[in-house]
C-alpha atoms as a PDB file:
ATOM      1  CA  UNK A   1      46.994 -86.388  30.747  1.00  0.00           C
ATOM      2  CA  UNK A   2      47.824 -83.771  32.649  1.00  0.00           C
ATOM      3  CA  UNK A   3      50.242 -80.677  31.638  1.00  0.00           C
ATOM      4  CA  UNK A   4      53.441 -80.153  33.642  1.00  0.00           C
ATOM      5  CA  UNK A   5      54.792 -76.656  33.798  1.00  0.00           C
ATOM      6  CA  UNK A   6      58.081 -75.546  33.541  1.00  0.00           C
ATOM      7  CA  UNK A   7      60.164 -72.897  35.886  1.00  0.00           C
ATOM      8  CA  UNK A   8      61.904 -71.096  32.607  1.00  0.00           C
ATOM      9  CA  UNK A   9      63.340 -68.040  35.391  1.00  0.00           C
ATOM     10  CA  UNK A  10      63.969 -69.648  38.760  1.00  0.00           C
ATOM     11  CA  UNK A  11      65.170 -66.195  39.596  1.00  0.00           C
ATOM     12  CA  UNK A  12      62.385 -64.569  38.772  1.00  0.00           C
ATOM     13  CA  UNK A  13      59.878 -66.897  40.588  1.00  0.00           C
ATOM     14  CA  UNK A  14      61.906 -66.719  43.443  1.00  0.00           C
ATOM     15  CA  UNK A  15      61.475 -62.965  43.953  1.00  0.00           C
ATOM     16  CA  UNK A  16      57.923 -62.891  43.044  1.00  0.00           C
ATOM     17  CA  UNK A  17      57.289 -65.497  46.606  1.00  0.00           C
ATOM     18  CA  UNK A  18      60.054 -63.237  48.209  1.00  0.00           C
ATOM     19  CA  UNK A  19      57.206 -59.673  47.641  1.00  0.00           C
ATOM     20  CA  UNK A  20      54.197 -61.540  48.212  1.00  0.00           C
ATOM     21  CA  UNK A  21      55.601 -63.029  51.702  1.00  0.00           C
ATOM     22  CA  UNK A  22      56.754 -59.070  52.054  1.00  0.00           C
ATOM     23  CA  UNK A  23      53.253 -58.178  51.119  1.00  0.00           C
ATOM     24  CA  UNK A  24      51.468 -60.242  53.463  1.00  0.00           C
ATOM     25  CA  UNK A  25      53.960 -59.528  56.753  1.00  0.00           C
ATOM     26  CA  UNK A  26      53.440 -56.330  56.361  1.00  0.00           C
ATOM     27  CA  UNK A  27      49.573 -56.676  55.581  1.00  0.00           C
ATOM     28  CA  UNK A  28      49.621 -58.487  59.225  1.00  0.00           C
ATOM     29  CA  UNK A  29      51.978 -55.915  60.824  1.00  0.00           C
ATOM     30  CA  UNK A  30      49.741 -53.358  60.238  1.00  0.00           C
ATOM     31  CA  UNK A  31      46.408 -55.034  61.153  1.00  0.00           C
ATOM     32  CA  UNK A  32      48.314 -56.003  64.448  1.00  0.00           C
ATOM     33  CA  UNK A  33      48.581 -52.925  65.673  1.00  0.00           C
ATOM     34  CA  UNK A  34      45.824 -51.085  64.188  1.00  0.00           C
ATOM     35  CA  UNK A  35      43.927 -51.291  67.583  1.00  0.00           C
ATOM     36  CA  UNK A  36      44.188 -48.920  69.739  1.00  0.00           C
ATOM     37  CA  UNK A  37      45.334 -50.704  73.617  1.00  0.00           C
ATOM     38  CA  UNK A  38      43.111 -47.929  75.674  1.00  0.00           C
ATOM     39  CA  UNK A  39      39.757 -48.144  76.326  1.00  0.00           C
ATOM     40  CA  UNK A  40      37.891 -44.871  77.338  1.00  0.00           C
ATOM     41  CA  UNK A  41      34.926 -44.738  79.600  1.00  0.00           C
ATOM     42  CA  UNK A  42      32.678 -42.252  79.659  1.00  0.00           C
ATOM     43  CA  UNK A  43      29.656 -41.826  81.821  1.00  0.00           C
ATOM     44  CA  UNK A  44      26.462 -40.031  81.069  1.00  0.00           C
ATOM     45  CA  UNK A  45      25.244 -37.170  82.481  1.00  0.00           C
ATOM     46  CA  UNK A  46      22.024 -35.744  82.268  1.00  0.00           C
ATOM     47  CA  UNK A  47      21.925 -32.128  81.961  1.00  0.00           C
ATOM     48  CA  UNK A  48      19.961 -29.929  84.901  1.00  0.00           C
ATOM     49  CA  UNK A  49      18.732 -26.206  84.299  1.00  0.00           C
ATOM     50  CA  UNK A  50      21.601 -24.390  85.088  1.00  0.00           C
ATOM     51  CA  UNK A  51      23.956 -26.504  84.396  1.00  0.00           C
ATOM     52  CA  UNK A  52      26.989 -25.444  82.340  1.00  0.00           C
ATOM     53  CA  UNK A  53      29.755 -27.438  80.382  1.00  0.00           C
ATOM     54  CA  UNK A  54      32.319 -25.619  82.478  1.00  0.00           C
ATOM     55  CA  UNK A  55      30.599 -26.944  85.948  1.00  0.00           C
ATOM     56  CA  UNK A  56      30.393 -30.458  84.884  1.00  0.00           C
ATOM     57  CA  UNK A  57      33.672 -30.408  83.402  1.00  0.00           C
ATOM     58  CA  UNK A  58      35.041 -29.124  86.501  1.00  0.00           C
ATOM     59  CA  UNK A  59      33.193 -31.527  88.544  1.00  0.00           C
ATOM     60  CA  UNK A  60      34.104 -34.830  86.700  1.00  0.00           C
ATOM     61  CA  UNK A  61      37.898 -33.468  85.227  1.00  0.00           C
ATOM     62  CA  UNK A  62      39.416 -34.268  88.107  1.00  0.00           C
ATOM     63  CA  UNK A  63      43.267 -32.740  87.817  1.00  0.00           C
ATOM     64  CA  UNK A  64      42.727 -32.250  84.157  1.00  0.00           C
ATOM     65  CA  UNK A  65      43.427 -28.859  81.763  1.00  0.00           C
ATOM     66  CA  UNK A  66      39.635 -27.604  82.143  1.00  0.00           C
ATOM     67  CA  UNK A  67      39.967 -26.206  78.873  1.00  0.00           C
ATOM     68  CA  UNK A  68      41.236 -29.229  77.413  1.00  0.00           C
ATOM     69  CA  UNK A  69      38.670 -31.134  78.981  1.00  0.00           C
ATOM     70  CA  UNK A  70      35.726 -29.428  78.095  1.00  0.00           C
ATOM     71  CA  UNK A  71      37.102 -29.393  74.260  1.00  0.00           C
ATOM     72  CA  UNK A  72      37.260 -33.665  74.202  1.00  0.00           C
ATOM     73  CA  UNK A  73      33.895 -33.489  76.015  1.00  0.00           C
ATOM     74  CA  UNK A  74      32.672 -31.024  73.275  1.00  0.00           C
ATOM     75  CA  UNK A  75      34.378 -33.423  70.426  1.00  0.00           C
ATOM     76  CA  UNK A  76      33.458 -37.103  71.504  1.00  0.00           C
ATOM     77  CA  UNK A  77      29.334 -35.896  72.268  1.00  0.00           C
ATOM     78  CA  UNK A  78      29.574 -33.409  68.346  1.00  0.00           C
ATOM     79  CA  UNK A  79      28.608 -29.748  70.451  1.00  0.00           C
ATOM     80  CA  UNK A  80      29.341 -26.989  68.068  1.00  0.00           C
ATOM     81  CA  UNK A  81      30.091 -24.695  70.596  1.00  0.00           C
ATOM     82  CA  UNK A  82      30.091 -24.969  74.270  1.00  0.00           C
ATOM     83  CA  UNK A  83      25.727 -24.538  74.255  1.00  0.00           C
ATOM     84  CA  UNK A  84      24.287 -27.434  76.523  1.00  0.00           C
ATOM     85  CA  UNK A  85      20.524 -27.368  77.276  1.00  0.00           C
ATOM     86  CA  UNK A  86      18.500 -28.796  80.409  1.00  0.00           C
ATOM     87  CA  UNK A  87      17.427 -32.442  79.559  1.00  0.00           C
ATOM     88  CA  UNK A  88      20.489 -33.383  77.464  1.00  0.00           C
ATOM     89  CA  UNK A  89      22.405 -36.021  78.219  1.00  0.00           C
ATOM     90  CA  UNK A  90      25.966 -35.904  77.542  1.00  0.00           C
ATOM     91  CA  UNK A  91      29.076 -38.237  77.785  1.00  0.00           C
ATOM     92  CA  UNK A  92      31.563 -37.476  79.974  1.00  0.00           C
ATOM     93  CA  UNK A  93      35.474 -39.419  79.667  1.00  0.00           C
ATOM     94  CA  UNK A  94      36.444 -41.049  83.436  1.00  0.00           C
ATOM     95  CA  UNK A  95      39.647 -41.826  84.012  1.00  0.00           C
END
Protein backbone atom coordinates (compact mmCIF):
# COMPACT_ATOMS: atom_id res chain seq x y z
CA UNK A 1 0.00 0.00 0.00
CA UNK A 2 1.43 2.94 -0.68
CA UNK A 3 1.59 6.20 1.72
CA UNK A 4 -0.08 9.41 0.51
CA UNK A 5 1.30 12.64 1.83
CA UNK A 6 -0.39 15.48 2.94
CA UNK A 7 0.22 19.43 2.04
CA UNK A 8 -0.34 20.59 5.96
CA UNK A 9 1.08 24.54 4.71
CA UNK A 10 0.06 25.13 1.11
CA UNK A 11 1.62 28.47 1.77
CA UNK A 12 4.61 27.36 2.72
CA UNK A 13 5.15 24.82 -0.15
CA UNK A 14 4.23 27.32 -2.43
CA UNK A 15 7.13 29.65 -1.60
CA UNK A 16 9.63 26.99 -1.24
CA UNK A 17 8.89 26.16 -5.55
CA UNK A 18 8.63 30.05 -5.82
CA UNK A 19 13.00 30.25 -4.40
CA UNK A 20 14.03 27.23 -6.03
CA UNK A 21 12.54 28.46 -9.59
CA UNK A 22 14.40 31.92 -8.31
CA UNK A 23 17.40 29.82 -7.62
CA UNK A 24 17.68 28.12 -10.79
CA UNK A 25 16.84 31.44 -13.20
CA UNK A 26 19.30 33.02 -11.75
CA UNK A 27 21.76 29.92 -11.71
CA UNK A 28 21.07 30.09 -15.72
CA UNK A 29 21.32 33.92 -15.92
CA UNK A 30 24.56 33.86 -14.77
CA UNK A 31 26.01 30.87 -16.69
CA UNK A 32 24.47 32.70 -19.81
CA UNK A 33 26.52 35.32 -19.78
CA UNK A 34 29.53 34.13 -18.14
CA UNK A 35 31.29 33.94 -21.61
CA UNK A 36 33.02 36.43 -22.69
CA UNK A 37 31.57 37.43 -26.75
CA UNK A 38 35.36 38.48 -27.95
CA UNK A 39 37.76 36.33 -29.11
CA UNK A 40 41.46 37.56 -29.11
CA UNK A 41 44.05 36.47 -31.57
CA UNK A 42 47.35 36.60 -31.04
CA UNK A 43 50.17 35.62 -33.31
CA UNK A 44 53.58 34.37 -32.42
CA UNK A 45 56.59 35.92 -32.85
CA UNK A 46 59.86 34.61 -32.59
CA UNK A 47 62.30 36.77 -31.01
CA UNK A 48 65.65 37.94 -33.20
CA UNK A 49 68.94 39.31 -31.47
CA UNK A 50 68.19 42.70 -31.13
CA UNK A 51 64.95 42.66 -30.92
CA UNK A 52 63.14 44.64 -28.21
CA UNK A 53 59.50 44.50 -26.74
CA UNK A 54 59.17 48.16 -27.65
CA UNK A 55 60.06 47.39 -31.57
CA UNK A 56 57.70 44.59 -31.89
CA UNK A 57 55.12 46.29 -30.04
CA UNK A 58 55.45 49.15 -32.24
CA UNK A 59 55.50 47.09 -35.25
CA UNK A 60 52.35 44.90 -34.63
CA UNK A 61 50.28 47.80 -32.24
CA UNK A 62 49.07 49.33 -34.96
CA UNK A 63 47.25 52.80 -33.59
CA UNK A 64 47.41 51.44 -30.12
CA UNK A 65 48.81 53.25 -26.59
CA UNK A 66 52.47 51.66 -27.02
CA UNK A 67 52.66 51.61 -23.45
CA UNK A 68 49.50 49.98 -23.03
CA UNK A 69 50.33 47.58 -25.53
CA UNK A 70 53.48 46.40 -24.51
CA UNK A 71 51.92 45.96 -20.77
CA UNK A 72 48.94 43.28 -22.25
CA UNK A 73 51.78 41.79 -24.33
CA UNK A 74 53.90 41.58 -21.09
CA UNK A 75 50.62 40.14 -19.09
CA UNK A 76 49.00 37.53 -21.55
CA UNK A 77 52.92 35.82 -22.40
CA UNK A 78 53.81 36.18 -17.85
CA UNK A 79 57.28 38.67 -18.60
CA UNK A 80 58.24 40.09 -15.30
CA UNK A 81 59.61 42.99 -16.69
CA UNK A 82 59.98 44.13 -20.17
CA UNK A 83 63.44 41.48 -20.62
CA UNK A 84 62.90 39.45 -23.96
CA UNK A 85 65.79 37.24 -25.17
CA UNK A 86 66.79 36.08 -28.86
CA UNK A 87 65.00 32.69 -29.55
CA UNK A 88 61.82 33.38 -27.53
CA UNK A 89 58.78 33.23 -28.91
CA UNK A 90 56.17 35.45 -27.74
CA UNK A 91 52.38 36.11 -28.37
CA UNK A 92 51.41 39.06 -29.75
CA UNK A 93 47.22 40.31 -29.62
CA UNK A 94 45.99 41.26 -33.55
CA UNK A 95 43.23 43.11 -33.90
Amino acid sequence: MRKRYKLKNKERFYTFLAFIAIVFIGIFLICSTAHSSTVKNYILVKVSKGDTLWDIAEKYGGSKNIRKFIYEIREHNGLMDSTIYEGMTIEIPSE
